[in-house]
PDB file of N, CA and C in Angstrom:
ATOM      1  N   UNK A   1       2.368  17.959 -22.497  1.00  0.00           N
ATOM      2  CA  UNK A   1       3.362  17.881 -21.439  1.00  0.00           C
ATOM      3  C   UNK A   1       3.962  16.479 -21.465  1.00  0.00           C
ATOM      4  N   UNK A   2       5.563  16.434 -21.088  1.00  0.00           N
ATOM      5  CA  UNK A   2       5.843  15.228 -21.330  1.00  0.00           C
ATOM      6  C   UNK A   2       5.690  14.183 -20.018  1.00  0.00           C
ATOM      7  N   UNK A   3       6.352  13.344 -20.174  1.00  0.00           N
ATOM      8  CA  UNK A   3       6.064  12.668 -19.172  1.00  0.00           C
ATOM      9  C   UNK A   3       7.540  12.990 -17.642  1.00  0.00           C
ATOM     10  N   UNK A   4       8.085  13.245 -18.384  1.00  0.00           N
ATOM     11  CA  UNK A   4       9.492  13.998 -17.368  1.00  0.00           C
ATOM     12  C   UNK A   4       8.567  14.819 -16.118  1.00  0.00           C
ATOM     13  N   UNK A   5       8.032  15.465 -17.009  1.00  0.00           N
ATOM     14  CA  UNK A   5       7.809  17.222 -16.366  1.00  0.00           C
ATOM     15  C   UNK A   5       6.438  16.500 -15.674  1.00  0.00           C
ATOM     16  N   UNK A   6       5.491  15.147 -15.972  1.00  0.00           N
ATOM     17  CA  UNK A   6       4.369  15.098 -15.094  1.00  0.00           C
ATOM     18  C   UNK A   6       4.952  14.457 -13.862  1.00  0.00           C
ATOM     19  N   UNK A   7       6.108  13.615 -13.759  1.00  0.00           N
ATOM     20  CA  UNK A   7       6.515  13.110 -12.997  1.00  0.00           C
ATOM     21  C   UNK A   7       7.294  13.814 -11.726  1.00  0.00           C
ATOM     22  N   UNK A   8       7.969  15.030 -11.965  1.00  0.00           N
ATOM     23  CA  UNK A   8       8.278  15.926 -11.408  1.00  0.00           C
ATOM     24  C   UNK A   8       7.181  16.607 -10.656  1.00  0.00           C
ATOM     25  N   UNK A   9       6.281  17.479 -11.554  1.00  0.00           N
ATOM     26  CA  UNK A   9       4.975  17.606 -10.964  1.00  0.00           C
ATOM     27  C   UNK A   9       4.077  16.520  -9.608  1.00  0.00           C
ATOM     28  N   UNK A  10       4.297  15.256 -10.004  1.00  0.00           N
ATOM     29  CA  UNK A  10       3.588  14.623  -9.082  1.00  0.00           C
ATOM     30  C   UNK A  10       4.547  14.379  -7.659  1.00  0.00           C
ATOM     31  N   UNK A  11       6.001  14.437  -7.845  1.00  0.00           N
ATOM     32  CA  UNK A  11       7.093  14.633  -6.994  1.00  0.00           C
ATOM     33  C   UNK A  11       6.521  15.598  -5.943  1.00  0.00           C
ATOM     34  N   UNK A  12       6.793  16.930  -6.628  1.00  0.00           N
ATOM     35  CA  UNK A  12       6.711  18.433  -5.511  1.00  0.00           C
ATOM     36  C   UNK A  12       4.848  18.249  -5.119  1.00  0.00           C
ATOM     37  N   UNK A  13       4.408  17.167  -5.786  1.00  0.00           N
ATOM     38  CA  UNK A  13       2.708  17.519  -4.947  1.00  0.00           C
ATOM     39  C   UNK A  13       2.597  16.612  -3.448  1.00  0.00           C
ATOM     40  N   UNK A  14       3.512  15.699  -4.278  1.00  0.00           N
ATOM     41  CA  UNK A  14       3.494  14.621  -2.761  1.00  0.00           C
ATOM     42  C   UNK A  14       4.536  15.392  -1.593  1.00  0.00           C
ATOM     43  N   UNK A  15       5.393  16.525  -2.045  1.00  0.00           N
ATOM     44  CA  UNK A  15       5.918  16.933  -0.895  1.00  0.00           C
ATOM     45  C   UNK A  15       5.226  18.492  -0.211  1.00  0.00           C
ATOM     46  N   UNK A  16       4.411  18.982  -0.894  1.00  0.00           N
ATOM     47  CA  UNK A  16       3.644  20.396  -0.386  1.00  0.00           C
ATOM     48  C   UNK A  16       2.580  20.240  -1.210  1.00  0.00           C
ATOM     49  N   UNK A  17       1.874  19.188  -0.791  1.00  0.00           N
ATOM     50  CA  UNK A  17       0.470  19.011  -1.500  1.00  0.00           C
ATOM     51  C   UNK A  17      -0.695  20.193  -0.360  1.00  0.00           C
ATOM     52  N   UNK A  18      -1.471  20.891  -1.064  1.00  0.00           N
ATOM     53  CA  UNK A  18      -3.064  21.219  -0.826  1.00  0.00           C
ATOM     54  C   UNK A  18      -4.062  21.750  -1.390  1.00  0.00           C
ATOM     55  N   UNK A  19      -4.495  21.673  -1.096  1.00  0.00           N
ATOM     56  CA  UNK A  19      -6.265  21.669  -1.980  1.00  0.00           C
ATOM     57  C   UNK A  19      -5.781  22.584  -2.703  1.00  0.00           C
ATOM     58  N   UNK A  20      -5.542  23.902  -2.659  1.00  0.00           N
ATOM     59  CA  UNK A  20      -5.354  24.837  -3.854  1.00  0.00           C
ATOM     60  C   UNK A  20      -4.268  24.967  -4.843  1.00  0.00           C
ATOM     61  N   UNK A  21      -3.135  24.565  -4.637  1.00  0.00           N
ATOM     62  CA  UNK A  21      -2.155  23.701  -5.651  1.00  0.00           C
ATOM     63  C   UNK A  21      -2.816  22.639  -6.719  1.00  0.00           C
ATOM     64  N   UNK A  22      -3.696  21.859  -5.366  1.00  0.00           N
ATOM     65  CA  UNK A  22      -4.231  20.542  -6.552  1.00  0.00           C
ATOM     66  C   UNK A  22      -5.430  21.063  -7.524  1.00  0.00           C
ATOM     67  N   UNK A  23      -6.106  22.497  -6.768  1.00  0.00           N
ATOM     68  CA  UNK A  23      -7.271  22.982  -8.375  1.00  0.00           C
ATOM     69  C   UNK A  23      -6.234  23.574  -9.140  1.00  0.00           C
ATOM     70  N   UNK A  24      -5.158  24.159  -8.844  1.00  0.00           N
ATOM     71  CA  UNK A  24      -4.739  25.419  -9.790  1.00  0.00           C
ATOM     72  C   UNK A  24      -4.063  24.072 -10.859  1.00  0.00           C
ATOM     73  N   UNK A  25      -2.860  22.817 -10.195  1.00  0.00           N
ATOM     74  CA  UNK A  25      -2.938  21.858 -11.177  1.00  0.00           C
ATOM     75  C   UNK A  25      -3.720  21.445 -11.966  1.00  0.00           C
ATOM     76  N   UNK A  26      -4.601  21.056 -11.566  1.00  0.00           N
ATOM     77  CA  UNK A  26      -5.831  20.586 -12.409  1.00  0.00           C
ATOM     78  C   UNK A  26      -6.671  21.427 -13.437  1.00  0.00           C
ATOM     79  N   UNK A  27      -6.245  22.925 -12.977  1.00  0.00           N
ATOM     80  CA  UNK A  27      -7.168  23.694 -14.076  1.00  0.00           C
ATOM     81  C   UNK A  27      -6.091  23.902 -15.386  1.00  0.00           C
ATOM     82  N   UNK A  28      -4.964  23.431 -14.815  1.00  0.00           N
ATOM     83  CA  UNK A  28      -3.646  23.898 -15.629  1.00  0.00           C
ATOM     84  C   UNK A  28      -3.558  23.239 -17.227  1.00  0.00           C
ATOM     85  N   UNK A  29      -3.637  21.864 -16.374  1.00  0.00           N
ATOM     86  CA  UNK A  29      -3.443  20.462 -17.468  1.00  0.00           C
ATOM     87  C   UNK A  29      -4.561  20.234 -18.486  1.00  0.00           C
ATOM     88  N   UNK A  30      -4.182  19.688 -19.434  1.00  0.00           N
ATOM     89  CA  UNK A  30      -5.309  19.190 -20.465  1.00  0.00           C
ATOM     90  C   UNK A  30      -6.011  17.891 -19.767  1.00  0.00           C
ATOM     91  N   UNK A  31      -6.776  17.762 -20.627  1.00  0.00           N
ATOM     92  CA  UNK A  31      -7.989  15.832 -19.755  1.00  0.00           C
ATOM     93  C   UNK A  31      -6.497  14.744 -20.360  1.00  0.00           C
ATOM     94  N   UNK A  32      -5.900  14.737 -20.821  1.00  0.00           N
ATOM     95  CA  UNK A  32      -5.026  13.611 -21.196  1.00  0.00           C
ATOM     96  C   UNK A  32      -3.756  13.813 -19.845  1.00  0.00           C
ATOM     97  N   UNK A  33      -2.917  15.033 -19.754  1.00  0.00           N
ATOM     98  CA  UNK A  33      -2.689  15.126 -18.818  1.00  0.00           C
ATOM     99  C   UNK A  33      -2.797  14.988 -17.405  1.00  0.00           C
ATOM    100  N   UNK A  34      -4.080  15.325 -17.224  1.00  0.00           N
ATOM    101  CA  UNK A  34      -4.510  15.311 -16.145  1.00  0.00           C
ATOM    102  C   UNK A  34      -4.538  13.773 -15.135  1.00  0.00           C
ATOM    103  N   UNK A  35      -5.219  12.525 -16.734  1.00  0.00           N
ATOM    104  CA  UNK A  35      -5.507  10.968 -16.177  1.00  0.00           C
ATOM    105  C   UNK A  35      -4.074  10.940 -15.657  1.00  0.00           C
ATOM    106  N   UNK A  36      -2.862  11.548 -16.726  1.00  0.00           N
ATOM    107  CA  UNK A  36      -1.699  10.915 -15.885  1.00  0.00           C
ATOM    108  C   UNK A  36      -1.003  11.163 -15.216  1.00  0.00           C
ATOM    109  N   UNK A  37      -1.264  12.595 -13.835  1.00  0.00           N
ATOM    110  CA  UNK A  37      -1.188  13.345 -12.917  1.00  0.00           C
ATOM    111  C   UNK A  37      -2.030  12.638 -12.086  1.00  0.00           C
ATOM    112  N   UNK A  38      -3.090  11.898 -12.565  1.00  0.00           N
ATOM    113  CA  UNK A  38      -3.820  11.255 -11.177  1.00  0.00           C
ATOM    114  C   UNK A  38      -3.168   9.894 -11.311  1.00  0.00           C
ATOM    115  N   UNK A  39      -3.064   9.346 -12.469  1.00  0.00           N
ATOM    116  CA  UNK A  39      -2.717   7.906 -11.967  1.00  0.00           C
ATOM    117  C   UNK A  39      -1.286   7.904 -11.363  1.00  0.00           C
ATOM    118  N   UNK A  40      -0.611   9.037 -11.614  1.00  0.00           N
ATOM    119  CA  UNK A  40       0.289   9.179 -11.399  1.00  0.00           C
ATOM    120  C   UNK A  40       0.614   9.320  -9.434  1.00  0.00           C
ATOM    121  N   UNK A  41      -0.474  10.187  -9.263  1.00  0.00           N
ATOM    122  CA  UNK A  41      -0.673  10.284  -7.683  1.00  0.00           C
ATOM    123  C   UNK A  41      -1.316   9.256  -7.267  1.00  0.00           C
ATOM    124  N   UNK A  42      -1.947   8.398  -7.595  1.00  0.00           N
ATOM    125  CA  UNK A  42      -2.708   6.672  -7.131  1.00  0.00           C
ATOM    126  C   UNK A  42      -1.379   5.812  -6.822  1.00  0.00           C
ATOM    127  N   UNK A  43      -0.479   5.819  -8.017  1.00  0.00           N
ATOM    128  CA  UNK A  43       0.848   5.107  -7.733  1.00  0.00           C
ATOM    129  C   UNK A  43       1.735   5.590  -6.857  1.00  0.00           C
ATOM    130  N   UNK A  44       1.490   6.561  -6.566  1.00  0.00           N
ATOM    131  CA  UNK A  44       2.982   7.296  -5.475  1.00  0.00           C
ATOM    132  C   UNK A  44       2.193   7.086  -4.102  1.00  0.00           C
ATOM    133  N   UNK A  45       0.745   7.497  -4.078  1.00  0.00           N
ATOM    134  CA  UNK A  45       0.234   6.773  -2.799  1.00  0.00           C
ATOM    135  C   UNK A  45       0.151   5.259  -2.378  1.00  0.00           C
ATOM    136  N   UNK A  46      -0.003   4.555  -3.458  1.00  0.00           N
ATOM    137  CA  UNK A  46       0.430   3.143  -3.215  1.00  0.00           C
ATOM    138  C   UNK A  46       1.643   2.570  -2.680  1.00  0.00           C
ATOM    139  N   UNK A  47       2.061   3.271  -3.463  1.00  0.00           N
ATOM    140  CA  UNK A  47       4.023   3.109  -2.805  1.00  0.00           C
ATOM    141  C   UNK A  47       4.321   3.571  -1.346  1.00  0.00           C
ATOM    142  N   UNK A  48       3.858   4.780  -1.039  1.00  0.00           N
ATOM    143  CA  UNK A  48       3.967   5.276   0.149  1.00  0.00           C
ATOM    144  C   UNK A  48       2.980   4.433   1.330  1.00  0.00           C
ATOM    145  N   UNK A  49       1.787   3.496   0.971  1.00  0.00           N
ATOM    146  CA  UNK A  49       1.101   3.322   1.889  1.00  0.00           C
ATOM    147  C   UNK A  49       1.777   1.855   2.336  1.00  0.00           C
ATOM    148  N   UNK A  50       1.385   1.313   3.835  1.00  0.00           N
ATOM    149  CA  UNK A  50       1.511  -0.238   4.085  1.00  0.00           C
ATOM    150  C   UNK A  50      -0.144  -0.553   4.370  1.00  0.00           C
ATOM    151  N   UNK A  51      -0.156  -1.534   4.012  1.00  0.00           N
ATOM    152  CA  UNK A  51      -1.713  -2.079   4.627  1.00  0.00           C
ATOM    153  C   UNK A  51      -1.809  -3.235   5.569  1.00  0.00           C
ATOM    154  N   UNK A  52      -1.774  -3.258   7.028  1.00  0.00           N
ATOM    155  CA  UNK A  52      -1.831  -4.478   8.007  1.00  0.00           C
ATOM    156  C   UNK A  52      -3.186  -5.245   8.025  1.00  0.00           C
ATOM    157  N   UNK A  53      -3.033  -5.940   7.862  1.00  0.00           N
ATOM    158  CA  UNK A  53      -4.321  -6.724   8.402  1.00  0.00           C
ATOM    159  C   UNK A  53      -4.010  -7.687   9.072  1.00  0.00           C
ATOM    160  N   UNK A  54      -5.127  -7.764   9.950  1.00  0.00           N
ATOM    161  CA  UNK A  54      -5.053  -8.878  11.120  1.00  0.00           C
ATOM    162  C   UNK A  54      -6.259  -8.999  11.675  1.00  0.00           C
ATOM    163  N   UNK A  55      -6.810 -10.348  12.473  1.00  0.00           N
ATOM    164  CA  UNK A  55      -7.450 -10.812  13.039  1.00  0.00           C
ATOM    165  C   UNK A  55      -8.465  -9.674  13.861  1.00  0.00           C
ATOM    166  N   UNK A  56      -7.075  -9.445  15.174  1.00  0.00           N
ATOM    167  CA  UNK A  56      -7.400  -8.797  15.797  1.00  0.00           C
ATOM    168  C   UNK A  56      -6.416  -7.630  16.653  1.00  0.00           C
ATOM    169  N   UNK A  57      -6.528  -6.471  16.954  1.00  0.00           N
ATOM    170  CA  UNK A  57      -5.987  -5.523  16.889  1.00  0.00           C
ATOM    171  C   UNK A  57      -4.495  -5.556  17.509  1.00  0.00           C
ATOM    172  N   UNK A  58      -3.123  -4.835  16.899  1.00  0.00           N
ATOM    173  CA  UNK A  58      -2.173  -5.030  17.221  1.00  0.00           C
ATOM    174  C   UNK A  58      -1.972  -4.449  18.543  1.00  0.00           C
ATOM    175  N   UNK A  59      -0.984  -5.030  19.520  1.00  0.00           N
ATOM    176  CA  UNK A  59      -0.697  -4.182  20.582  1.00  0.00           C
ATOM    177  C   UNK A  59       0.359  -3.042  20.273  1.00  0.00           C
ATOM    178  N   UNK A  60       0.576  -2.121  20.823  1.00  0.00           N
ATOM    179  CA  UNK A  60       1.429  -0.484  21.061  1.00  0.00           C
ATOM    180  C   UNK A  60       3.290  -1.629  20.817  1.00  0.00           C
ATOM    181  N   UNK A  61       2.873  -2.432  21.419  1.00  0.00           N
ATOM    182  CA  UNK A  61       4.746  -2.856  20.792  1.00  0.00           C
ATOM    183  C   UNK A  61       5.213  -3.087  19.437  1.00  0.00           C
ATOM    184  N   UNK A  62       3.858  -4.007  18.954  1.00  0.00           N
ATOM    185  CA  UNK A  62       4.125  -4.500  17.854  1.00  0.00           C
ATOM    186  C   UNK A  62       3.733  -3.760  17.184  1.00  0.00           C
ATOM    187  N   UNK A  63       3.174  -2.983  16.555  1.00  0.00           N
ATOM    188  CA  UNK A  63       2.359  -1.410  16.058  1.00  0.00           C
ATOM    189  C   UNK A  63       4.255  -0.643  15.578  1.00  0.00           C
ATOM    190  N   UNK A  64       5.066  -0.826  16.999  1.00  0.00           N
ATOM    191  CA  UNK A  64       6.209   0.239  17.151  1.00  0.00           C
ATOM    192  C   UNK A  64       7.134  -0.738  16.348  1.00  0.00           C
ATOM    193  N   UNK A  65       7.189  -1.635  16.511  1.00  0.00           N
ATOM    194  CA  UNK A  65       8.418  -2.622  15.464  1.00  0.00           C
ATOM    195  C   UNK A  65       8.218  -2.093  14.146  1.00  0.00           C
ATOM    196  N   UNK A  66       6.814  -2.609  13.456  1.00  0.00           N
ATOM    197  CA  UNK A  66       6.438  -2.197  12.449  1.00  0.00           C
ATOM    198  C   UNK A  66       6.539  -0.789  11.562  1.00  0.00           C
ATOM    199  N   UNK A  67       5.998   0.360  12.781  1.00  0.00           N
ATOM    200  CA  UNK A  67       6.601   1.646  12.150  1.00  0.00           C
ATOM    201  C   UNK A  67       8.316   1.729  12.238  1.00  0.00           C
ATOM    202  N   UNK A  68       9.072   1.098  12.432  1.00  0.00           N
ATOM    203  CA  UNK A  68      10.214   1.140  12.911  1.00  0.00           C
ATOM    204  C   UNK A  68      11.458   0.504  11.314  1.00  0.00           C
ATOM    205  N   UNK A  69      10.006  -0.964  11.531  1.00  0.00           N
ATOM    206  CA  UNK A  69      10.661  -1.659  10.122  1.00  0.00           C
ATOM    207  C   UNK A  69      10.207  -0.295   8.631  1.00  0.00           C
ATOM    208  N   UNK A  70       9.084  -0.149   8.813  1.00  0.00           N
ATOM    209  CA  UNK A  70       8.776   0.905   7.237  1.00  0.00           C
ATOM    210  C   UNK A  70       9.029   2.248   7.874  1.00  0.00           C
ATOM    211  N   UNK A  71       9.871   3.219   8.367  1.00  0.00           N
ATOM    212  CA  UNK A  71       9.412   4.534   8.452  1.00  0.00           C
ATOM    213  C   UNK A  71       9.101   5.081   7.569  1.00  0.00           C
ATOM    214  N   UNK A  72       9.045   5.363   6.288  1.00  0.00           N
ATOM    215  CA  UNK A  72       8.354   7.023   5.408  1.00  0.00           C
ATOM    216  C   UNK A  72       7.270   5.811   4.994  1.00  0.00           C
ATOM    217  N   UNK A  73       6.244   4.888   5.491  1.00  0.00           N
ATOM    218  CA  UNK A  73       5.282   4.795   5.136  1.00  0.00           C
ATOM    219  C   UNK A  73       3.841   5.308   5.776  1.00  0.00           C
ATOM    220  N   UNK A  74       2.913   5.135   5.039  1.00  0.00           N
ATOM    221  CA  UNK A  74       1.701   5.706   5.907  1.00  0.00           C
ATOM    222  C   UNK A  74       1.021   4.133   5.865  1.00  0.00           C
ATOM    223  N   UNK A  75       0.514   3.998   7.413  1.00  0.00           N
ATOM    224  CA  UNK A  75       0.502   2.659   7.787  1.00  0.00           C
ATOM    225  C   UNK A  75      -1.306   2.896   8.081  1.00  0.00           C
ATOM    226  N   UNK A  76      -1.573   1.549   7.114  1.00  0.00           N
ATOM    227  CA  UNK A  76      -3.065   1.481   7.178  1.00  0.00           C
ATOM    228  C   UNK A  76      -3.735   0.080   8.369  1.00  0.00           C
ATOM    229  N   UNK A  77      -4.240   0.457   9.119  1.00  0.00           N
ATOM    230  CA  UNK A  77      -4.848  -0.911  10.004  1.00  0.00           C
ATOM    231  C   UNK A  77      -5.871  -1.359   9.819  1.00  0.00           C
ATOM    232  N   UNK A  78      -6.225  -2.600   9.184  1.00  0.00           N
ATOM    233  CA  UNK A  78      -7.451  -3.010   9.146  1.00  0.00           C
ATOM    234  C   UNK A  78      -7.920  -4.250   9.998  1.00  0.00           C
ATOM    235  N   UNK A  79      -8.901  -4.582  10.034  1.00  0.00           N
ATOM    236  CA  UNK A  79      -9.311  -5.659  10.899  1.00  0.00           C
ATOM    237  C   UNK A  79     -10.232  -7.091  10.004  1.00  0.00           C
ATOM    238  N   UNK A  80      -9.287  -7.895   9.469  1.00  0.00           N
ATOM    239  CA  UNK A  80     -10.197  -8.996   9.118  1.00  0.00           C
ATOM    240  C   UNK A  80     -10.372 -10.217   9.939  1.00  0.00           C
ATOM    241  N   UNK A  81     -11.283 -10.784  10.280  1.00  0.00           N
ATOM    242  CA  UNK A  81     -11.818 -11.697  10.719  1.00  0.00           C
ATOM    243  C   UNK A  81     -11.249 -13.189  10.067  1.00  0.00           C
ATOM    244  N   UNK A  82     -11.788 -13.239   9.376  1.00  0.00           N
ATOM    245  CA  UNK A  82     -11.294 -14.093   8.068  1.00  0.00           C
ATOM    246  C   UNK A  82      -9.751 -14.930   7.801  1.00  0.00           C
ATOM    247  N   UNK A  83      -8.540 -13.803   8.552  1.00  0.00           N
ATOM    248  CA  UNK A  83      -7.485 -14.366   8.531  1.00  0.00           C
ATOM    249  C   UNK A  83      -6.927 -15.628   9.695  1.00  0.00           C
ATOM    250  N   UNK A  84      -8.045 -15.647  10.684  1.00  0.00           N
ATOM    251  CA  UNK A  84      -8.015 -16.431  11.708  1.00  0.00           C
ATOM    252  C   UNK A  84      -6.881 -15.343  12.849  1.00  0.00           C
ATOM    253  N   UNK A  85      -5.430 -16.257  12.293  1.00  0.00           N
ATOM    254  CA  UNK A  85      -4.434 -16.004  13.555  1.00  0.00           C
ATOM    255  C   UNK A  85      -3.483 -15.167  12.845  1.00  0.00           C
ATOM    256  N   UNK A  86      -2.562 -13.795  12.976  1.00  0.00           N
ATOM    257  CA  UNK A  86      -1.576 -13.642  12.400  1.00  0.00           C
ATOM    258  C   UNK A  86      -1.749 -12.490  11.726  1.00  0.00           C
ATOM    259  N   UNK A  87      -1.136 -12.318  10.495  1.00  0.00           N
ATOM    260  CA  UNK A  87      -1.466 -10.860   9.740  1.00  0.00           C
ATOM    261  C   UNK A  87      -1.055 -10.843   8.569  1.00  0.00           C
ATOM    262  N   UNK A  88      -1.358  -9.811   7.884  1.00  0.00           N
ATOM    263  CA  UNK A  88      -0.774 -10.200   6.265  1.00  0.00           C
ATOM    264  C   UNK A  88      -0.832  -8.275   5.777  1.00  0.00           C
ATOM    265  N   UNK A  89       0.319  -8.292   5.636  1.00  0.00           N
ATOM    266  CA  UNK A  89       0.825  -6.994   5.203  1.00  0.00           C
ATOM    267  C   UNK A  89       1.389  -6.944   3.774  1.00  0.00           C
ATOM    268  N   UNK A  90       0.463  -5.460   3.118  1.00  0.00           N
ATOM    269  CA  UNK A  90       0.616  -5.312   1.703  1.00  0.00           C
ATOM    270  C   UNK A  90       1.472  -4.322   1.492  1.00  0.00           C
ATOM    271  N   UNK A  91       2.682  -4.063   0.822  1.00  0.00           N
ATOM    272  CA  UNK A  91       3.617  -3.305   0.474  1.00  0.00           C
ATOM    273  C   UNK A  91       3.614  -2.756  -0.316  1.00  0.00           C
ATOM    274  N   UNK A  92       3.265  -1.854  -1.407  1.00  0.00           N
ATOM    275  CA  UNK A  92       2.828  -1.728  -2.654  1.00  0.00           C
ATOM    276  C   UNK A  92       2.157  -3.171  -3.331  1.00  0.00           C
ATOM    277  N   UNK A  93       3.022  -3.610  -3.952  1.00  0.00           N
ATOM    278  CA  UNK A  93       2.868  -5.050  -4.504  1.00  0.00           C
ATOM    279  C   UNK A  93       3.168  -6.109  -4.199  1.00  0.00           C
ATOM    280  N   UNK A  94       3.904  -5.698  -2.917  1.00  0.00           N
ATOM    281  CA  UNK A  94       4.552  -7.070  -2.598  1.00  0.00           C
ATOM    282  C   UNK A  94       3.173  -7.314  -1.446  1.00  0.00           C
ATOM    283  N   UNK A  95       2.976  -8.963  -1.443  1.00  0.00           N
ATOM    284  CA  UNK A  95       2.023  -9.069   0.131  1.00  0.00           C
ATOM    285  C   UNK A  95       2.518 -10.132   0.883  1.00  0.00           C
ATOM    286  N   UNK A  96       2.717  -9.924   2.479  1.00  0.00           N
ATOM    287  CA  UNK A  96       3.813 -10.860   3.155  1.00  0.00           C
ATOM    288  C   UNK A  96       2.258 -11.433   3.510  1.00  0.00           C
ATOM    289  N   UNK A  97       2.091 -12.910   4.020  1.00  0.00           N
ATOM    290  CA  UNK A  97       0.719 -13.698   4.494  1.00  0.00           C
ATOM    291  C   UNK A  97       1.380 -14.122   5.469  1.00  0.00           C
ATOM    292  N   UNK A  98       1.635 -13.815   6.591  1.00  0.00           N
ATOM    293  CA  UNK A  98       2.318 -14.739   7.711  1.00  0.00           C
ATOM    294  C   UNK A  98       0.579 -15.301   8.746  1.00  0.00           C
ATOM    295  N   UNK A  99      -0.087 -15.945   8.298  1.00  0.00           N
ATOM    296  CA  UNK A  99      -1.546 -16.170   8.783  1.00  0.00           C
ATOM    297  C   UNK A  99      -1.943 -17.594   8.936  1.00  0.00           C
ATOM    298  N   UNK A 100      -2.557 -18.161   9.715  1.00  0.00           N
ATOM    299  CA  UNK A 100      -2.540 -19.600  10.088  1.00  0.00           C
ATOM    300  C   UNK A 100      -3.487 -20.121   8.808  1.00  0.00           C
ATOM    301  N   UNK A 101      -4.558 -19.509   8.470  1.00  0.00           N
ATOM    302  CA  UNK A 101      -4.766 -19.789   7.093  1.00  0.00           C
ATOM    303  C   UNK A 101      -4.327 -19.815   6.045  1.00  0.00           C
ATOM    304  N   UNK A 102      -2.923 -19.323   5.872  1.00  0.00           N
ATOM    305  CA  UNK A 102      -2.523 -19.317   4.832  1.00  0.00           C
ATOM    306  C   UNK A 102      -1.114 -20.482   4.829  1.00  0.00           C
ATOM    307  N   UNK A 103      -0.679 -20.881   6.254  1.00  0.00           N
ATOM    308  CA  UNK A 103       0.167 -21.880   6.073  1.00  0.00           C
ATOM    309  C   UNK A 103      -0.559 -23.126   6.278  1.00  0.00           C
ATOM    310  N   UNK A 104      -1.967 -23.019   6.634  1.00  0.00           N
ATOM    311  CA  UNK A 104      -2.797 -24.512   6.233  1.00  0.00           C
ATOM    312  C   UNK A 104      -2.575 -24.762   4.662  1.00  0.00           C
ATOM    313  N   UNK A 105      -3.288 -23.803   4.365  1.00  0.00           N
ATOM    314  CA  UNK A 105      -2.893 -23.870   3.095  1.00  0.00           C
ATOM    315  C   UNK A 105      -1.812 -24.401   2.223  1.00  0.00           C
ATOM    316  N   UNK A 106      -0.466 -23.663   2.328  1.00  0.00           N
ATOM    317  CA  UNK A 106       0.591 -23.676   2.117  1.00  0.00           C
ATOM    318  C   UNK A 106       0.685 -25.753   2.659  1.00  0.00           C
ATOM    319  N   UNK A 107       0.510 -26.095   3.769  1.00  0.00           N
ATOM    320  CA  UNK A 107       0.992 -27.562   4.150  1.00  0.00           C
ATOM    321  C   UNK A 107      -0.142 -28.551   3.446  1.00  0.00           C
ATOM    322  N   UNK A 108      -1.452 -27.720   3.150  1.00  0.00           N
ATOM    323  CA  UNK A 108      -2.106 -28.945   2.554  1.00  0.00           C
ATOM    324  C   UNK A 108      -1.353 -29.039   0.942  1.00  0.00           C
ATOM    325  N   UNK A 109      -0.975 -28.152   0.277  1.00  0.00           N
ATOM    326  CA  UNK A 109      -0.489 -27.658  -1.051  1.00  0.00           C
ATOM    327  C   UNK A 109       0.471 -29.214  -1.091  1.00  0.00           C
ATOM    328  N   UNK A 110       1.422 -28.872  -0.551  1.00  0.00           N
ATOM    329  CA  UNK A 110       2.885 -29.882  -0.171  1.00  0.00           C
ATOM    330  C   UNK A 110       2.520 -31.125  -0.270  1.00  0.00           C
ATOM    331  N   UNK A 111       1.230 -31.143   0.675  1.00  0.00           N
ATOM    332  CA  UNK A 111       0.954 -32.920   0.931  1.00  0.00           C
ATOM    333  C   UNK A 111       0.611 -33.259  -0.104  1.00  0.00           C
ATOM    334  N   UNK A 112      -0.537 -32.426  -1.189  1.00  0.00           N
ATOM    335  CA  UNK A 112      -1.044 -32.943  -2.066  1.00  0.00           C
ATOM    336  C   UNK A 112      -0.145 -33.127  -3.144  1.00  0.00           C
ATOM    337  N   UNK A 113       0.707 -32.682  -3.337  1.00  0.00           N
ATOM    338  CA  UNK A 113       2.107 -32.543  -4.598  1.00  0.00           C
ATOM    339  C   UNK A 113       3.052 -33.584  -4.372  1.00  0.00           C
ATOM    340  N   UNK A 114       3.391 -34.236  -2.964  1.00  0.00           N
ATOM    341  CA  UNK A 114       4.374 -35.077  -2.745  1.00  0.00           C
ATOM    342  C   UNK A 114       3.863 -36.152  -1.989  1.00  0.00           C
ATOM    343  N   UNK A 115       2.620 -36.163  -1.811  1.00  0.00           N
ATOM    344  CA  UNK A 115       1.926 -37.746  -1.206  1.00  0.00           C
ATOM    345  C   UNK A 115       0.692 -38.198  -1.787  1.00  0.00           C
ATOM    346  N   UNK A 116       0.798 -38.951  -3.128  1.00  0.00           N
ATOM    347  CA  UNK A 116      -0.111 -39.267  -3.561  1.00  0.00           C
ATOM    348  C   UNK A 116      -0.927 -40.606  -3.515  1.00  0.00           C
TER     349      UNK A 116
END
């Protein structure tokens, strides 16, 4: 199967995906096929997902901006400790750090590059 026709395939699964589509796929395809029907669905869920992280839990406003800024994403909430103040949201590949640890960072970087 080429790669046209797996890509299509992984298209119509992400739009009427369920369990019995995904065995009858799977019994369909060869093992070479198949890795690239799944990696293929790993990447389209990546794309589709956001990942928040933050300190500590968002309030119902800011929660609503956010679904507002990404609608067709599926929005993941996590809770790290670690980031101190702020949040840091992953986009597929892109990752925004808006986090007080990370602009310490960012200002010690500066000092050390331009005040020696």
């Amino acid at each position: 199967m080429n790669k046209k026709k797996i890509d299509e395939l992984i298209g119509a699964s992400y739009r009427y995906l369920d369990q019995k589509k995904v065995e009858k796929i799977a019994s369909l395809l060869s093992i070479k096929d198949l890795k690239k029907y799944i990696n293929g669905l790993k990447l389209g869920e990546k794309e589709n997902t956001l990942i928040i992280s933050s300190s500590s839990p968002l309030n119902n406003q800011d929660l609503k901006k956010i679904i507002k800024l990404f609608p067709y994403k599926k929005i993941i909430l996590e809770k790290d400790p670690s980031l101190m103040l702020g949040m840091r949201i992953v986009d597929n590949d892109i990752v925004y750090d808006f986090t007080l640890k990370n602009s310490l960072h960012r200002i010690l970087s500066f000092v050390e590059q331009n005040y020696d």
